[in-house]
Protein backbone atom coordinates (compact mmCIF):
# COMPACT_ATOMS: atom_id res chain seq x y z
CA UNK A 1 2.07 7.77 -22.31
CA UNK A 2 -0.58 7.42 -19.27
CA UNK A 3 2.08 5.69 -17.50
CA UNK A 4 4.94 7.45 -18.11
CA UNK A 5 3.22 10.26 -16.75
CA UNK A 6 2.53 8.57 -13.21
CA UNK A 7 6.07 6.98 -13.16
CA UNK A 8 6.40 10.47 -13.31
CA UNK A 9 4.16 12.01 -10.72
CA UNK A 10 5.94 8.56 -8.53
CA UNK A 11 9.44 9.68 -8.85
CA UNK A 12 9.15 13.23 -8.01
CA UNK A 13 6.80 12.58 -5.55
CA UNK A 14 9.53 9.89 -4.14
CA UNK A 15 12.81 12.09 -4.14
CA UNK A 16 10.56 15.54 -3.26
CA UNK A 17 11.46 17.28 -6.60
CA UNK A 18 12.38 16.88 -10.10
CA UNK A 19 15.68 16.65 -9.67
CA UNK A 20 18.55 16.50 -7.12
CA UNK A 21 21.81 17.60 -8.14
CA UNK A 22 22.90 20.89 -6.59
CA UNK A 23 22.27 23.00 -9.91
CA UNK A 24 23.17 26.88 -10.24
CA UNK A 25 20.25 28.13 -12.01
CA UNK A 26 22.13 31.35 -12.82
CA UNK A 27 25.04 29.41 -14.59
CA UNK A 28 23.25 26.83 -16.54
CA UNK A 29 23.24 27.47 -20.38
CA UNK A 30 21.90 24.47 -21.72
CA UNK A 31 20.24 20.94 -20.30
CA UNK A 32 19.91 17.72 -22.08
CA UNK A 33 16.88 15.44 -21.07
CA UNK A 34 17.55 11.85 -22.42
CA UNK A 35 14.71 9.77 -23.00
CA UNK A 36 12.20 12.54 -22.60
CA UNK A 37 9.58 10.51 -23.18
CA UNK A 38 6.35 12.34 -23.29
CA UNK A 39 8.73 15.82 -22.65
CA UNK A 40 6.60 16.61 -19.45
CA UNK A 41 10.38 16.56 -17.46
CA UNK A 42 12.14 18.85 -20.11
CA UNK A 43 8.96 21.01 -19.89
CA UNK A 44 8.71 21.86 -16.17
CA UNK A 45 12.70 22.29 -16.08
CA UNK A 46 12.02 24.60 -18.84
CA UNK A 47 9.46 26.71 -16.93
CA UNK A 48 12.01 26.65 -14.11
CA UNK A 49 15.45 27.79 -15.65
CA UNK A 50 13.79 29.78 -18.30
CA UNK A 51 17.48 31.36 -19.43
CA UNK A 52 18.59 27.96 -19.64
CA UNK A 53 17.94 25.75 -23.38
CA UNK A 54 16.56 22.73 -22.76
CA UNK A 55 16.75 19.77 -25.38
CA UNK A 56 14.72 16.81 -24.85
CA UNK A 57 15.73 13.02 -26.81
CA UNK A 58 14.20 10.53 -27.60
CA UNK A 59 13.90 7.68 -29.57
CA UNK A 60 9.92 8.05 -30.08
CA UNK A 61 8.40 11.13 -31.54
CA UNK A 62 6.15 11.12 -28.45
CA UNK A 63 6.59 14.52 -27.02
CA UNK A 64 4.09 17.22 -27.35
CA UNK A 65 4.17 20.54 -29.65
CA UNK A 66 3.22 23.22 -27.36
CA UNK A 67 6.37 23.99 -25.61
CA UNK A 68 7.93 26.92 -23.60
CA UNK A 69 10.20 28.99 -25.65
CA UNK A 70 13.14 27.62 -24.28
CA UNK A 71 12.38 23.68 -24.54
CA UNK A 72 12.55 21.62 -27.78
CA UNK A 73 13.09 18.29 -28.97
CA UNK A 74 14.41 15.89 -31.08
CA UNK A 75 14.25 12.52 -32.08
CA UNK A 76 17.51 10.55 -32.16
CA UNK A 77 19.25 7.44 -30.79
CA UNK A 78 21.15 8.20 -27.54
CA UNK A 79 23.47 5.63 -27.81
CA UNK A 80 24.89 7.01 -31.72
CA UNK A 81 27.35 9.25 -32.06
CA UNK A 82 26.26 12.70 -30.53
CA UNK A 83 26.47 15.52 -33.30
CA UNK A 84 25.51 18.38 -30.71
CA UNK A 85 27.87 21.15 -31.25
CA UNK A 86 27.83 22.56 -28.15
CA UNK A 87 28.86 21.47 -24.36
CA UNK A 88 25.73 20.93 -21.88
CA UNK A 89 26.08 22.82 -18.22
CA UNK A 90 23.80 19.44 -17.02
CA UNK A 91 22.96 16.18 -18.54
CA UNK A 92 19.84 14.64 -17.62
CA UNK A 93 18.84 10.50 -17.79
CA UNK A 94 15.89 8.89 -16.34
CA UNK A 95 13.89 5.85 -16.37
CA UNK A 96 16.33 4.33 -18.94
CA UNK A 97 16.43 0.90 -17.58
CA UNK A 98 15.89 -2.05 -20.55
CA UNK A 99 16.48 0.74 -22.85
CA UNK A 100 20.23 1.06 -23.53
CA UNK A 101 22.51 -1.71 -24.69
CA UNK A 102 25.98 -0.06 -23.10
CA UNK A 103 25.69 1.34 -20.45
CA UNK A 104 29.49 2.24 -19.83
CA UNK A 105 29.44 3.94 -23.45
CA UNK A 106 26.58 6.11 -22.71
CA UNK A 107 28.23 7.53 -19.53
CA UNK A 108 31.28 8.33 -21.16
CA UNK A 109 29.48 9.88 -24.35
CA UNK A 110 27.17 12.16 -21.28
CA UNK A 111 30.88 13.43 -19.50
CA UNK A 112 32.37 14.36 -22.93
CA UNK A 113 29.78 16.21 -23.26
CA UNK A 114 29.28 17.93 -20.20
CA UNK A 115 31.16 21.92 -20.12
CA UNK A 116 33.96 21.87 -17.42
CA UNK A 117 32.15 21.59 -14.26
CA UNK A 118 29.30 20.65 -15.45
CA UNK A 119 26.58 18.03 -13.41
CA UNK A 120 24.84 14.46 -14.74
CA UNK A 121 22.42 12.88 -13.07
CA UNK A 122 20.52 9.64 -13.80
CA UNK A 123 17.18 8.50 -12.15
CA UNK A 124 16.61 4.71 -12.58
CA UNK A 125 15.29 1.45 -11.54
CA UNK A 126 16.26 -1.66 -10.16
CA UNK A 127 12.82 -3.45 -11.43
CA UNK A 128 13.39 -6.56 -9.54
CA UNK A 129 10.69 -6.94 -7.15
CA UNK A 130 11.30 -8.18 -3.63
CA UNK A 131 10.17 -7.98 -0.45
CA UNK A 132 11.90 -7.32 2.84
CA UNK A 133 9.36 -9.30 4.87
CA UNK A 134 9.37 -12.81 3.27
CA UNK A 135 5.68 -11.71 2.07
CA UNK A 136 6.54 -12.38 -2.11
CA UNK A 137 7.17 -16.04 -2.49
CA UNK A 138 8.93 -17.54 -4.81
CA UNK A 139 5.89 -19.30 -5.80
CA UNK A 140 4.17 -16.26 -6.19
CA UNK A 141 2.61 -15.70 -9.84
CA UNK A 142 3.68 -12.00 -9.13
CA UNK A 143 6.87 -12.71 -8.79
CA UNK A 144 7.50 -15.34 -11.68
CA UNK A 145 6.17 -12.49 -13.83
CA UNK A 146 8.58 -9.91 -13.17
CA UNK A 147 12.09 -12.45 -13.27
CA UNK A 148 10.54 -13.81 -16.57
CA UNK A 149 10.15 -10.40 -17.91
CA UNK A 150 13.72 -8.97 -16.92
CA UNK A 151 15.29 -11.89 -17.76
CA UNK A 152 13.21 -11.73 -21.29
CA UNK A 153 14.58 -8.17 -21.65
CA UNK A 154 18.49 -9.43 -20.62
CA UNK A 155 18.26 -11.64 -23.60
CA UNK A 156 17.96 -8.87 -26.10
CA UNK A 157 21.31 -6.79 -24.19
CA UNK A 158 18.76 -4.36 -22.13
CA UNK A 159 19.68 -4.21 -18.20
CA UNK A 160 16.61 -4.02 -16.77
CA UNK A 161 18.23 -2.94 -13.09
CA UNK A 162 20.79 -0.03 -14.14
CA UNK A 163 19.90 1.63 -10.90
CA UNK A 164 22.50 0.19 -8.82
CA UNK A 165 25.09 -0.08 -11.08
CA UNK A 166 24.99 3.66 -12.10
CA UNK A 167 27.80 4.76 -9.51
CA UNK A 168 30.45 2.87 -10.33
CA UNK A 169 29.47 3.65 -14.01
CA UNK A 170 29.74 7.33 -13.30
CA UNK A 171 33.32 6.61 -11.08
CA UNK A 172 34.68 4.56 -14.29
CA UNK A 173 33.62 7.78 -16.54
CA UNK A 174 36.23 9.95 -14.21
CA UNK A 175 33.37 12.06 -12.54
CA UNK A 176 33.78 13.73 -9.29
CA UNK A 177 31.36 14.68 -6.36
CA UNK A 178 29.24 11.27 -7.22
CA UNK A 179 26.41 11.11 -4.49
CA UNK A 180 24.43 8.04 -4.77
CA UNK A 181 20.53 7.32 -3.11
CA UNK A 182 18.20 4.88 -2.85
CA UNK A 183 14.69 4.73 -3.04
CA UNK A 184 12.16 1.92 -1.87
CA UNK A 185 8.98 2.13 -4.14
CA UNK A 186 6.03 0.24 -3.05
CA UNK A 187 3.59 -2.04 -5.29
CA UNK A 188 0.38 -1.07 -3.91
CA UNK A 189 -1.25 0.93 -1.13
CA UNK A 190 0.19 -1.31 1.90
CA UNK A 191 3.43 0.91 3.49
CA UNK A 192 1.98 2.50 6.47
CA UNK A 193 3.87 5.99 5.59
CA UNK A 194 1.31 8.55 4.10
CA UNK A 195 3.78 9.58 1.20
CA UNK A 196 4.68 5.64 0.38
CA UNK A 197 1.20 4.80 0.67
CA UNK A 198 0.47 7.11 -1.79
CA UNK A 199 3.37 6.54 -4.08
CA UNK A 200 2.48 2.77 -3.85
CA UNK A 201 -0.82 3.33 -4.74
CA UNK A 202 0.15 5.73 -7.80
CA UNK A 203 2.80 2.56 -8.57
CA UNK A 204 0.05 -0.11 -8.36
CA UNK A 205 -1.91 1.84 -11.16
CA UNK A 206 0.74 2.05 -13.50
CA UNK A 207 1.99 -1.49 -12.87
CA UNK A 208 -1.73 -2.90 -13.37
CA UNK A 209 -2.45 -0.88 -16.35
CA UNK A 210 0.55 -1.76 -18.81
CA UNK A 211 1.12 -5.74 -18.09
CA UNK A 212 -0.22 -6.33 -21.38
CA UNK A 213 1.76 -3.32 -22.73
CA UNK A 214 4.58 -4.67 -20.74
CA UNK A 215 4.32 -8.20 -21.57
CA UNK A 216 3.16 -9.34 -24.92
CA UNK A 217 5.79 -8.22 -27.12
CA UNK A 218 9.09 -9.55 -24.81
CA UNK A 219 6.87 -12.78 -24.20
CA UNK A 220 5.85 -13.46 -26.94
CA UNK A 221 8.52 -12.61 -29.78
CA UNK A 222 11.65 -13.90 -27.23
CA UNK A 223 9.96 -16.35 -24.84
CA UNK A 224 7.78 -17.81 -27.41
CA UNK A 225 4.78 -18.16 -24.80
CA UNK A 226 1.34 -17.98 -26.49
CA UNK A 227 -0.91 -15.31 -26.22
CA UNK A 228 -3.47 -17.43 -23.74
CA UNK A 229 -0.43 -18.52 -21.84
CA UNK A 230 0.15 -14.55 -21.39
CA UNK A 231 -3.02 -13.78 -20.47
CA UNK A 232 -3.46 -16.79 -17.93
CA UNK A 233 -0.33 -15.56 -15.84
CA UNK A 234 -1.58 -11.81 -16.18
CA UNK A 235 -4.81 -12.81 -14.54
CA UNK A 236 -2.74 -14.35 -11.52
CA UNK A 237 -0.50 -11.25 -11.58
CA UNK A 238 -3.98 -9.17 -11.06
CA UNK A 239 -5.07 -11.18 -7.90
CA UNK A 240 -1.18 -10.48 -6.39
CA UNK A 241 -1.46 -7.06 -7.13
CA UNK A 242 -4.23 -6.43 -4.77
CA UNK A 243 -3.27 -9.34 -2.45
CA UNK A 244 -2.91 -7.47 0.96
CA UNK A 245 -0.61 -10.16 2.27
CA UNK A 246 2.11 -9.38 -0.63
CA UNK A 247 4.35 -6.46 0.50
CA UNK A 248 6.00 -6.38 -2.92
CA UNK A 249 8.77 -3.45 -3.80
CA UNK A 250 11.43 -2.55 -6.02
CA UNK A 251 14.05 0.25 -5.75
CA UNK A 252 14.57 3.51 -7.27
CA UNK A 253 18.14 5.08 -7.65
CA UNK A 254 19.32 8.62 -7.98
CA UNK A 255 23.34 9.26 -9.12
CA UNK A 256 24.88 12.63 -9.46
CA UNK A 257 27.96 13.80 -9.89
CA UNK A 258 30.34 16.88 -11.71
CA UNK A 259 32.57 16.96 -14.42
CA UNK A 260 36.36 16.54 -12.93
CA UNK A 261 37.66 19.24 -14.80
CA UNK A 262 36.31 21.86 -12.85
CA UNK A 263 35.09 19.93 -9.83
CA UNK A 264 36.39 19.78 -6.07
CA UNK A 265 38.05 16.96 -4.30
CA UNK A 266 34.88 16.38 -1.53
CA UNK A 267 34.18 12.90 -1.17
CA UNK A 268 30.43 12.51 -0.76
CA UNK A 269 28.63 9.47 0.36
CA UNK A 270 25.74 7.99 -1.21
CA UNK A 271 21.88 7.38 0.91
CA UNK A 272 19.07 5.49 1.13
CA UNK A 273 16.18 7.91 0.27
CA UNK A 274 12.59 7.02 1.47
CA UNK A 275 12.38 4.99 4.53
CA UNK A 276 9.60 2.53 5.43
């Protein structure tokens, strides 16, 4: 929960907001949040379109009880057949990456039940890290971590890099108006912009603070590495983390776009977001 709350505080610090889709706050009626997590999104939309219901899903029962009127939540799997009765004015999905099996589904499931004119938007990751100066090696332990991982998590049917893949996703699910951006997000406090610094710093604590959250379970249950095999590569991870030579990165993406039923013709190109 500690670090869903910074990957939090790191995307809306990233994209200036908590959301980006151009959004009528006098015609929105209801908002779904999917994967709410620990409900802290659902909650400050809440306080913001306050005639608007807001529904929050997830799969955990992780999501607190004191509420604003006009939020509440359930637990249920997103990717089951929806049994909501009503059409949603704007369907929210973040930070779903490694978490949904069909990703094609899931779109189409979101625009059938989106009201005529009605906005989705999805906030994910690409969590491949990289650098764009040569500075993460190959050899690095840093980077043998993170391609072991995703490619632990592609063996169970989770995409762990949805992010770039959402807008043709949303173009194959018939939506109009899609506006695609991308978003650099820094491992650590080494980008010499003030707000990347800072968002790299928030990054490097959430990072540093789950690997063993992150790792055991795929590791251990698909990979079949040993606990002390774990913790020997997690201890080389550490010293990369704070290595001031390693300019390591991965990318945050940002897709919205309107129901075609009620939308306009405008073709609107996609971004990058945050520059170095």
């Amino acid at each position: 929960m500690e670090r869903l709350l910074l990957l939090h505080d790191i995307m809306t610090r990233s994209i200036g907001g908590l959301y980006l889709a151009p959004i009528e706050k006098s015609t929105v009626k209801r908002i779904l949040d999917i994967g709410t997590g620990t409900g802290i999104w659902a909650i400050s939309i809440g306080d913001e379109f306050p005639n608007a219901t807001v529904i929050g899903n997830d799969l955990s029962a992780s999501m607190p009880t004191f509420v604003p009127p006009n939020v509440k939540f359930e637990v249920d799997d997103v990717e089951s057949p929806w049994l909501h009765q009503d059409k949603f004015s704007w369907i929210f999905c973040r930070y779903m990456a490694a978490s949904i099996f069909d990703w094609p589904k899931l779109v189409n499931t979101i625009y059938e039940n989106l009201e005529p004119g009605g906005w989705c938007e999805f906030q994910d990751f690409d969590l491949q890290y990289y650098s764009e100066d040569d500075s993460l090696k190959p050899e690095d332990p840093l980077l043998t971590w993170i391609s072991t991982l995703l490619e632990a998590a592609r063996k169970l049917g989770r995409d762990p890099n949805p992010g770039s893949k959402l807008e043709g996703w949303v173009k194959d699910a018939g939506f109009k108006n899609v506006v695609h951006k991308r978003y650099r997000i820094p491992i650590g406090p080494w980008a010499k912009d003030p707000l990347l610094k800072e968002v790299g710093l928030l990054n490097y604590l959430q990072v540093n603070g789950g690997l063993e959250g992150l790792t055991l379970r795929l590791y251990t249950s698909v990979l079949k590495w040993s606990e002390e095999e774990i913790l020997a590569l997690l201890a080389k991870v550490r010293k990369d983390l704070v290595n001031p030579r390693i300019h390591a990165l991965f990318d945050f993406h940002v897709v919205y776009a309107q129901n075609a039923d009620a939308a306009d013709d405008t073709a609107q190109h996609g971004t990058d977001g945050l520059e170095d």
